[in-house]
N, C-alpha and C. Protein backbone atom coordinates (compact mmCIF):
# COMPACT_ATOMS: atom_id res chain seq x y z
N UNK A 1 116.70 74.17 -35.32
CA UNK A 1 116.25 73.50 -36.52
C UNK A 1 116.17 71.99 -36.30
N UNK A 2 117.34 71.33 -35.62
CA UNK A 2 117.42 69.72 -35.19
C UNK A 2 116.16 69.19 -34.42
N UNK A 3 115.93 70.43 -33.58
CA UNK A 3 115.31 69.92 -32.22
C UNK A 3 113.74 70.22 -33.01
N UNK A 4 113.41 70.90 -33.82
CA UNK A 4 112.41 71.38 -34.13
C UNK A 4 111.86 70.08 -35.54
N UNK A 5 112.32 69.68 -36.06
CA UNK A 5 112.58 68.31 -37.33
C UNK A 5 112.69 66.94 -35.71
N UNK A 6 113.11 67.35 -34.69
CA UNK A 6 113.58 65.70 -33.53
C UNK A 6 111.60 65.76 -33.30
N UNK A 7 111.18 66.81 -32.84
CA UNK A 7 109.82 67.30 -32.25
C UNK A 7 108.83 66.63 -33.29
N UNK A 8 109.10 67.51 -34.63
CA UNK A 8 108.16 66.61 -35.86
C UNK A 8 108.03 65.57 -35.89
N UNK A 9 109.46 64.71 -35.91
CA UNK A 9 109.17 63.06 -36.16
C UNK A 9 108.38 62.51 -34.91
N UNK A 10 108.73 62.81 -34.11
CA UNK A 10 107.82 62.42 -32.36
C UNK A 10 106.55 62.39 -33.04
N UNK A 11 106.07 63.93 -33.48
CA UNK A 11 104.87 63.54 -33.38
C UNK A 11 103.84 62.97 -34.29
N UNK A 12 104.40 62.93 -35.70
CA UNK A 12 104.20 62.36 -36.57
C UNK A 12 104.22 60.75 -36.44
N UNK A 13 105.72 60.36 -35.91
CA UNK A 13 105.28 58.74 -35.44
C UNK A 13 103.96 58.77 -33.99
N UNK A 14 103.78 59.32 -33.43
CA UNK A 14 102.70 59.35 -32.08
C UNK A 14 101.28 59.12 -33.16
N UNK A 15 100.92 59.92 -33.86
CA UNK A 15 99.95 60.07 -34.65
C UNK A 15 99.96 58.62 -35.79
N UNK A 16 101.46 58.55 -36.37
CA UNK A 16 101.27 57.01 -37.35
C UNK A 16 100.95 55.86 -36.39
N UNK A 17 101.22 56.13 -35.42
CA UNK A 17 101.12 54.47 -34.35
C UNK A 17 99.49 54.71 -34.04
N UNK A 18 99.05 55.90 -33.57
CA UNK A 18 97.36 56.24 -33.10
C UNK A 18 97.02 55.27 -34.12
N UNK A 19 96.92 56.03 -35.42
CA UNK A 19 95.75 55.55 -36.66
C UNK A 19 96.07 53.80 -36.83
N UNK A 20 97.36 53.48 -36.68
CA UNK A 20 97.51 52.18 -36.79
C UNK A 20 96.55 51.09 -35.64
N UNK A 21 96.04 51.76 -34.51
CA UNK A 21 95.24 50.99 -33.91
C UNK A 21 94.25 51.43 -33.90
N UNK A 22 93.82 52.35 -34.77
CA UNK A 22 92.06 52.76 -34.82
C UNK A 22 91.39 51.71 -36.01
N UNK A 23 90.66 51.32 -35.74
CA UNK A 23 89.88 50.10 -36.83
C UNK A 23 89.68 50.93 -37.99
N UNK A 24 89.32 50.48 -39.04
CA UNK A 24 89.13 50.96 -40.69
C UNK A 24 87.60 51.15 -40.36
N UNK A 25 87.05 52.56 -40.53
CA UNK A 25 85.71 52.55 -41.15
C UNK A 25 85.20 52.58 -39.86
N UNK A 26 83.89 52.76 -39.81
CA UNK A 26 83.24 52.81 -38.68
C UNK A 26 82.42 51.67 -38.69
N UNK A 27 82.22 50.73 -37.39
CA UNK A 27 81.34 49.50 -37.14
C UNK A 27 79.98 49.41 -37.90
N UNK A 28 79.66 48.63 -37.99
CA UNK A 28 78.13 48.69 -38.74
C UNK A 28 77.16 48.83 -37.46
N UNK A 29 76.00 49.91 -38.03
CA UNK A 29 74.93 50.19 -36.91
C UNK A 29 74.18 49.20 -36.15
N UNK A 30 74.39 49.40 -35.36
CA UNK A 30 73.57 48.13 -34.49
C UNK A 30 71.69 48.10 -34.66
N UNK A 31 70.73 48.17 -35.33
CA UNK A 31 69.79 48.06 -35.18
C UNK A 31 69.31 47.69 -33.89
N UNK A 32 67.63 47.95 -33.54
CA UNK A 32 67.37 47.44 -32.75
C UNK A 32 66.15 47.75 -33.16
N UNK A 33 65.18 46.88 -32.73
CA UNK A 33 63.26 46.49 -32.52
C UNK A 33 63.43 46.01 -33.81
N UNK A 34 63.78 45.56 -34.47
CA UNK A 34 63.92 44.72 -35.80
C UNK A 34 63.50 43.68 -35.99
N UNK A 35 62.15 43.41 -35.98
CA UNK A 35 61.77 42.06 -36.05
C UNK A 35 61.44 41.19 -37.28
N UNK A 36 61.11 42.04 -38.67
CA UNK A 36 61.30 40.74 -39.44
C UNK A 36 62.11 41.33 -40.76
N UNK A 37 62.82 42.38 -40.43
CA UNK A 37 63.92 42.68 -41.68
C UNK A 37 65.22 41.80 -40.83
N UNK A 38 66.08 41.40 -41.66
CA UNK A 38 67.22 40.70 -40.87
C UNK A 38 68.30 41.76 -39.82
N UNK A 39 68.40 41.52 -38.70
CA UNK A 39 69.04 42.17 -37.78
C UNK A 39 70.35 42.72 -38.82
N UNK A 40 70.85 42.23 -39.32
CA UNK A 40 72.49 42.51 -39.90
C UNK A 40 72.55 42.98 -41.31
N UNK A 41 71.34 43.78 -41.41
CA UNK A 41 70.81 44.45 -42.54
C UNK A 41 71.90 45.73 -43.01
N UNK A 42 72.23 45.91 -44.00
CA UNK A 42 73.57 47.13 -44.18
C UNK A 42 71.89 48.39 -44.05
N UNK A 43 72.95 49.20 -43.64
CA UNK A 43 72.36 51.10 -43.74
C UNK A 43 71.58 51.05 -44.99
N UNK A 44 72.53 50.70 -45.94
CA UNK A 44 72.11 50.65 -47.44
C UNK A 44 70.84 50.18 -47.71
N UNK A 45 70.61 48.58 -47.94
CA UNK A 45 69.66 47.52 -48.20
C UNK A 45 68.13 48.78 -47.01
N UNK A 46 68.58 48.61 -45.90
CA UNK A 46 67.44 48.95 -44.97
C UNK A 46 66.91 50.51 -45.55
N UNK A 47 67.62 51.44 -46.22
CA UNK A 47 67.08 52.81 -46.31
C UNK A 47 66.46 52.25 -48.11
N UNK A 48 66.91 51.58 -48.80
CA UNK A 48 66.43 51.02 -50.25
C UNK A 48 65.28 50.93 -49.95
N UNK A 49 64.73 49.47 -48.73
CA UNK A 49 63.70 49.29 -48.34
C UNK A 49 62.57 49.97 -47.94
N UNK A 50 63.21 50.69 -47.06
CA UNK A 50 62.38 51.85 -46.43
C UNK A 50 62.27 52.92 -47.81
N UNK A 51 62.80 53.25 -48.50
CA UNK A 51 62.05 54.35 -50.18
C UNK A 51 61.14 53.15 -50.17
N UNK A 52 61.43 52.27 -51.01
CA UNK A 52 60.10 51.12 -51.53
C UNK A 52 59.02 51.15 -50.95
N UNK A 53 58.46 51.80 -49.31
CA UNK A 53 57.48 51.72 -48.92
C UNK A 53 56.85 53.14 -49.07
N UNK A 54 58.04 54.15 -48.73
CA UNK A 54 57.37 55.61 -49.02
C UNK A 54 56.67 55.82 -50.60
N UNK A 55 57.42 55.08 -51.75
CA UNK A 55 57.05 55.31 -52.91
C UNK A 55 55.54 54.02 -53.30
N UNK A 56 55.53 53.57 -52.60
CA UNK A 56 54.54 52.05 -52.79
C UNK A 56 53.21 53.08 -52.21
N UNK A 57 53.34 53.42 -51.17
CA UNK A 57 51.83 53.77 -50.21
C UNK A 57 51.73 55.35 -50.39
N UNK A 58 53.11 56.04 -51.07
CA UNK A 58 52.73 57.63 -51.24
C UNK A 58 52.67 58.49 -49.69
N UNK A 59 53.76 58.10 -48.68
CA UNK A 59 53.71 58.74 -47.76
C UNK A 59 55.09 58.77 -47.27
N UNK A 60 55.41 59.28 -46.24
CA UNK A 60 56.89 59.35 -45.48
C UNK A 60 57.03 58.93 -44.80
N UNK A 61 57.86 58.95 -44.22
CA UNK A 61 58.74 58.36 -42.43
C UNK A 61 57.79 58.54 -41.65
N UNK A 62 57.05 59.52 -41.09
CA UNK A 62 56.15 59.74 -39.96
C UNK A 62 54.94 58.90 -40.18
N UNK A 63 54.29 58.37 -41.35
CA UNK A 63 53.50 57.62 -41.70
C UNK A 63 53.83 56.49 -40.78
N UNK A 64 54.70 55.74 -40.43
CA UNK A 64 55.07 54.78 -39.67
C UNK A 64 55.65 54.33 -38.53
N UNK A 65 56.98 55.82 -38.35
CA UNK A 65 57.74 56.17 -37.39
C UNK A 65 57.26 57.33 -36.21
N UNK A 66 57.35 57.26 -35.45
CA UNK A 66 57.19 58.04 -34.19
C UNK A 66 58.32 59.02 -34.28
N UNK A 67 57.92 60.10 -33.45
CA UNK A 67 59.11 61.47 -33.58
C UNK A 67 59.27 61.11 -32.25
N UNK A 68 60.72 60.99 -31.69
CA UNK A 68 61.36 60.83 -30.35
C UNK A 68 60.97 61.93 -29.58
N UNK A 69 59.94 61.76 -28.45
CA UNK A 69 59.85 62.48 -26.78
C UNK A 69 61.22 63.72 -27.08
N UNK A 70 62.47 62.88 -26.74
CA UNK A 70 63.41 63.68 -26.33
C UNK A 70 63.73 64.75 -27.49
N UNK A 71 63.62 66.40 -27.12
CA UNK A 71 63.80 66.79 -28.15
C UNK A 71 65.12 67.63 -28.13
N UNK A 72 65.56 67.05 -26.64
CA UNK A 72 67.03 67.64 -26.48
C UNK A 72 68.39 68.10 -27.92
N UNK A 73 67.54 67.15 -28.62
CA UNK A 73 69.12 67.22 -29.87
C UNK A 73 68.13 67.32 -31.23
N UNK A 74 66.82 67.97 -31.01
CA UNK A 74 66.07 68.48 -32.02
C UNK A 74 65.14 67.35 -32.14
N UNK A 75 64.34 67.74 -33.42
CA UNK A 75 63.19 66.88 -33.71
C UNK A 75 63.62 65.95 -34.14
N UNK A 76 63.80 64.63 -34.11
CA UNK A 76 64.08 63.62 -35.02
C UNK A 76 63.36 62.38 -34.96
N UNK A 77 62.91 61.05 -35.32
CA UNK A 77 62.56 60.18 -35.74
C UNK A 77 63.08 58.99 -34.78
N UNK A 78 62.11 58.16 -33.58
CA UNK A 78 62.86 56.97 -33.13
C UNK A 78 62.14 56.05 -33.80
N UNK A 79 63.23 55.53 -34.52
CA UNK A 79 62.76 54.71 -35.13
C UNK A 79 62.59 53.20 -34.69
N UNK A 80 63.08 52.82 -33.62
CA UNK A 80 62.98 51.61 -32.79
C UNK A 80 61.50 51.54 -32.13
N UNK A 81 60.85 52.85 -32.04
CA UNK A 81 59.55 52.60 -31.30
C UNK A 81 58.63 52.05 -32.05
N UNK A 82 57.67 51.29 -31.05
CA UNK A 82 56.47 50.82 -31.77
C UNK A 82 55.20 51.87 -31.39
N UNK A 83 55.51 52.50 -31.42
CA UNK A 83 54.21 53.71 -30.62
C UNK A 83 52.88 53.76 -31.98
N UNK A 84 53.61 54.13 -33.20
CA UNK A 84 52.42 54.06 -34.11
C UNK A 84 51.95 52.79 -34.63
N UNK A 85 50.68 51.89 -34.55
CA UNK A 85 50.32 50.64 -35.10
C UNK A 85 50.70 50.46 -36.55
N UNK A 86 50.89 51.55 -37.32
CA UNK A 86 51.15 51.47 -38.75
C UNK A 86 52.51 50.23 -39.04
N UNK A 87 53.17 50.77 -38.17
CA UNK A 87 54.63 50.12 -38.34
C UNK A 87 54.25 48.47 -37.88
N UNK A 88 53.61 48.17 -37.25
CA UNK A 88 53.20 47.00 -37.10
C UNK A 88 52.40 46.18 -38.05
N UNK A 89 51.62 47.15 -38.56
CA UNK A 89 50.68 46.94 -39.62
C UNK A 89 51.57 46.44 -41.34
N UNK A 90 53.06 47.52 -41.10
CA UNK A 90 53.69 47.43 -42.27
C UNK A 90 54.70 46.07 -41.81
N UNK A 91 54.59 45.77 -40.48
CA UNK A 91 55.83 44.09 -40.57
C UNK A 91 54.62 43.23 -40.92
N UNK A 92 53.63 42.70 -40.51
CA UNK A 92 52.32 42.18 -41.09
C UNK A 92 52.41 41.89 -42.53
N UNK A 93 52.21 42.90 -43.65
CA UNK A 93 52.42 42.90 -44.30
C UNK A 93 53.26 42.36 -44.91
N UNK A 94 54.34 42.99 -44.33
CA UNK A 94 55.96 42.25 -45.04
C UNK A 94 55.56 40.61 -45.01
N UNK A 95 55.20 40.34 -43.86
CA UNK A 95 55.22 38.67 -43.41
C UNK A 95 54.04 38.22 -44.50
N UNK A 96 52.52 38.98 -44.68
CA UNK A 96 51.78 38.37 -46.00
C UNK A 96 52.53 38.30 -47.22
N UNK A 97 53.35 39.30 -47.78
CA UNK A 97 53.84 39.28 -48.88
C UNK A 97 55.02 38.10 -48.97
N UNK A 98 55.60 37.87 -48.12
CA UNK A 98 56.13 36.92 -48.00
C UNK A 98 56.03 35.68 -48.59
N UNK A 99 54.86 35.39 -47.22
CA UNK A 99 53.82 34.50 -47.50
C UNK A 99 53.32 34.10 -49.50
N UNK A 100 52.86 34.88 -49.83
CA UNK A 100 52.10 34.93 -50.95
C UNK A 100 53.49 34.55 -52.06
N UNK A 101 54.11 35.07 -51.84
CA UNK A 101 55.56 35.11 -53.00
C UNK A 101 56.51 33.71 -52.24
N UNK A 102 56.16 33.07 -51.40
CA UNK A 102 56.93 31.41 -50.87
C UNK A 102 55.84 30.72 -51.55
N UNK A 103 54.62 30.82 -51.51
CA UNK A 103 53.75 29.60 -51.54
C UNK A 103 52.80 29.54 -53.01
N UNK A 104 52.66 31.03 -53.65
CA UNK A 104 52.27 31.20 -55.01
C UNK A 104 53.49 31.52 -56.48
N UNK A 105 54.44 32.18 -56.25
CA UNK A 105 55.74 32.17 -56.92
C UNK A 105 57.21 31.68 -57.05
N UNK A 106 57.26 31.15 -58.08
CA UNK A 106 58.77 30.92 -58.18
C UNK A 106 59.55 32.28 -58.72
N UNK A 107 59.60 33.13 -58.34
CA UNK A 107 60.49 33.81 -58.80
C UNK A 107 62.03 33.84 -59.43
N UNK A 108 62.73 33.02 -59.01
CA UNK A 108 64.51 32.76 -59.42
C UNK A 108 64.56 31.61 -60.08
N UNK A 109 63.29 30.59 -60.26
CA UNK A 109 63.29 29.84 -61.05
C UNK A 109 62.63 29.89 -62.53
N UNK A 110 61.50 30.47 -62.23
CA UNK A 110 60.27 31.21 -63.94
C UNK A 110 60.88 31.95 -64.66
N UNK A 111 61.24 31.45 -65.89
CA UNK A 111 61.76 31.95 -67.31
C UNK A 111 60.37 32.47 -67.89
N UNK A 112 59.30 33.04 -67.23
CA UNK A 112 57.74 33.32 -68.07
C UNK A 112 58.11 34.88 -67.94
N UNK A 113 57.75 35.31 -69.28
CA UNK A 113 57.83 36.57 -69.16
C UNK A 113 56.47 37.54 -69.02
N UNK A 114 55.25 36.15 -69.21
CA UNK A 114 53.60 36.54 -68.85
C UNK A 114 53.03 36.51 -67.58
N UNK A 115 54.19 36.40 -66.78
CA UNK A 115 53.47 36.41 -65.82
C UNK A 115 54.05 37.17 -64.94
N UNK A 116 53.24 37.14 -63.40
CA UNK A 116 53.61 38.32 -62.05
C UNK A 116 54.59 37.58 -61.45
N UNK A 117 55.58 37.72 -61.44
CA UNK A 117 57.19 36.90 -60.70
C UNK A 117 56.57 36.92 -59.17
N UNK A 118 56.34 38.25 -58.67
CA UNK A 118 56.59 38.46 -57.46
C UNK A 118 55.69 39.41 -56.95
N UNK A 119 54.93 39.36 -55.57
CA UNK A 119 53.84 40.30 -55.05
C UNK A 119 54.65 41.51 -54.20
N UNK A 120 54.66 42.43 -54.35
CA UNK A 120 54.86 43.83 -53.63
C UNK A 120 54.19 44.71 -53.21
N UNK A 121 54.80 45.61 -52.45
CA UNK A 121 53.45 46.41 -51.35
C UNK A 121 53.33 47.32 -52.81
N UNK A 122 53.85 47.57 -53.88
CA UNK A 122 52.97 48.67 -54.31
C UNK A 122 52.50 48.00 -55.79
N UNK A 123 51.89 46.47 -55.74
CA UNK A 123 51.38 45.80 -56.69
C UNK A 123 50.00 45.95 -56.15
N UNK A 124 49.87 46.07 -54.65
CA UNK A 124 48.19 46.11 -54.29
C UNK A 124 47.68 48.04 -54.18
N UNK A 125 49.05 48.21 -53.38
CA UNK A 125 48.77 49.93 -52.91
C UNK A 125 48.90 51.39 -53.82
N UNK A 126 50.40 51.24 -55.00
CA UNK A 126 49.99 51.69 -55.97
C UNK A 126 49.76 53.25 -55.45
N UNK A 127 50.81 53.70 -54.62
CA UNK A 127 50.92 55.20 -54.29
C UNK A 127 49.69 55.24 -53.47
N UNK A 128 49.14 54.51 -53.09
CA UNK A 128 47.84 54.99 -52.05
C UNK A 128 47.91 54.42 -50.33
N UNK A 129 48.16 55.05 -49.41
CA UNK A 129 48.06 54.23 -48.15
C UNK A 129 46.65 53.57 -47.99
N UNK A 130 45.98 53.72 -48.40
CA UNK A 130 44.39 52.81 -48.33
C UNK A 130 43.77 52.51 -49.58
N UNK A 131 45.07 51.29 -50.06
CA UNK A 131 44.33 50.64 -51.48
C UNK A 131 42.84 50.35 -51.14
N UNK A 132 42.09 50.64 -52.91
CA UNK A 132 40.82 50.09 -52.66
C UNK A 132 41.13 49.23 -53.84
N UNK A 133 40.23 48.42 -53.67
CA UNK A 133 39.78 47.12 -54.88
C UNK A 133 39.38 47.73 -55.99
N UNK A 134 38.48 48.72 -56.37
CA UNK A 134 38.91 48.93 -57.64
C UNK A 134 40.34 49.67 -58.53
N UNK A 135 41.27 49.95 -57.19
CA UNK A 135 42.45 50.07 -57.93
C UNK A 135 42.79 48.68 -58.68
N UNK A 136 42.60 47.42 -57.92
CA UNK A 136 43.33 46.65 -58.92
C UNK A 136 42.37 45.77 -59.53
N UNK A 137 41.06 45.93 -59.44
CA UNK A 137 40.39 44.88 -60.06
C UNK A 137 40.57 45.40 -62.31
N UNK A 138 40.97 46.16 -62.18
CA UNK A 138 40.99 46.36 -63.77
C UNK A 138 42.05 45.48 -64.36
N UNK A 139 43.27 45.69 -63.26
CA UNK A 139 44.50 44.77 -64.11
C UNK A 139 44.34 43.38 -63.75
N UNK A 140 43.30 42.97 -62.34
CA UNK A 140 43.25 41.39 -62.04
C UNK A 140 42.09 41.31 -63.98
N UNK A 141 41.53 41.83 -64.18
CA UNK A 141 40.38 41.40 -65.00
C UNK A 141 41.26 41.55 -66.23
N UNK A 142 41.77 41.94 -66.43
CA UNK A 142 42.89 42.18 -67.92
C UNK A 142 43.60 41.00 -67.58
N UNK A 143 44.11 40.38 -66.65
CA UNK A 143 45.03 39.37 -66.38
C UNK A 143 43.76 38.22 -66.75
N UNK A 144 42.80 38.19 -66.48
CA UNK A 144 41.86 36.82 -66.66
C UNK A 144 41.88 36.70 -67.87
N UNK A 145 41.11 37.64 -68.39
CA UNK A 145 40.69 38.41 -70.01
C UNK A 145 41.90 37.35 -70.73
N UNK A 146 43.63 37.41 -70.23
CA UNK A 146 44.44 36.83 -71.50
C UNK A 146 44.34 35.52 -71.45
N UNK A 147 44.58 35.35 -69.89
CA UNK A 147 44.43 33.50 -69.54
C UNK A 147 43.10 32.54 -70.32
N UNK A 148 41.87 33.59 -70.40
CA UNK A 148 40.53 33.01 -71.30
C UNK A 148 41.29 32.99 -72.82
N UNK A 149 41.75 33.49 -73.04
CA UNK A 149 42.27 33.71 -74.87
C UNK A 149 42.74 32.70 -75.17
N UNK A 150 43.87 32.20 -73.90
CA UNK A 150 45.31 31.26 -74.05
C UNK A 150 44.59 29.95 -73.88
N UNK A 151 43.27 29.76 -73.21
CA UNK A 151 43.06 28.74 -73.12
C UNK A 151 41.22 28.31 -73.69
């Protein structure tokens, strides 16, 4: 009974000392081919992002991402490759929208509640991977239409 309670505590302290030098939580993912989302992007923020484009253009992951060669550990998604132009096409983008929302909006400063704060991929695309112009020429012409009233 002694020796069997001497055995427990052994290994119970062996095991309290292990966990005491294993780090809390697991490291944050290292990204990589990341060129204009910020390298030190959480899992979180980056998969938010990534819905915002499936729901903006009305398509999925493969729309942009390449399915990894190796299919040793099944079908899955490398997402570091640049193999499909789309994904290039969608950092482009990111960098116009950018663009357009630094040099045409104040967003964190405009108390206007009439107006467009901010440009997004699905303010032009609107569930379609190949916006056309008459998707948005109705709401650019409704937007003129009030500015003629107001002034």
């Amino acid at each position: 009974m002694i020796r069997t309670l001497l055995t427990s505590s052994v290994i119970l302290c062996i095991l309290g000392i292990s966990f005491a030098f294993t780090p809390a939580g697991e490291p944050e993912e290292e990204w990589s081919n990341l060129k204009v989302l910020p390298k030190n992007i959480s899992e979180e923020k980056l998969d938010s992002i990534m819905d915002h484009f499936k729901i903006a253009l009305g398509v999925k992951c493969g729309f942009c991402h390449a399915m990894d060669p190796d299919t040793s550990k099944g079908r899955h998604f490398d997402f570091a490759s640049d193999a499909k132009p789309e994904k290039d096409i969608a950092r482009n983008m990111l960098r116009m929208t950018a663009t357009i929302n630094e040099t045409f909006f104040n967003s964190e400063k405009s108390d206007r509640t009439d107006t467009l704060r901010t440009v997004m991929c699905y303010t032009c695309h609107r569930g379609s991977k190949n916006p056309e112009a008459s998707m948005l020429l109705p709401q650019v012409d409704s937007i003129m239409q009030l500015q003629r009233k107001k002034h």
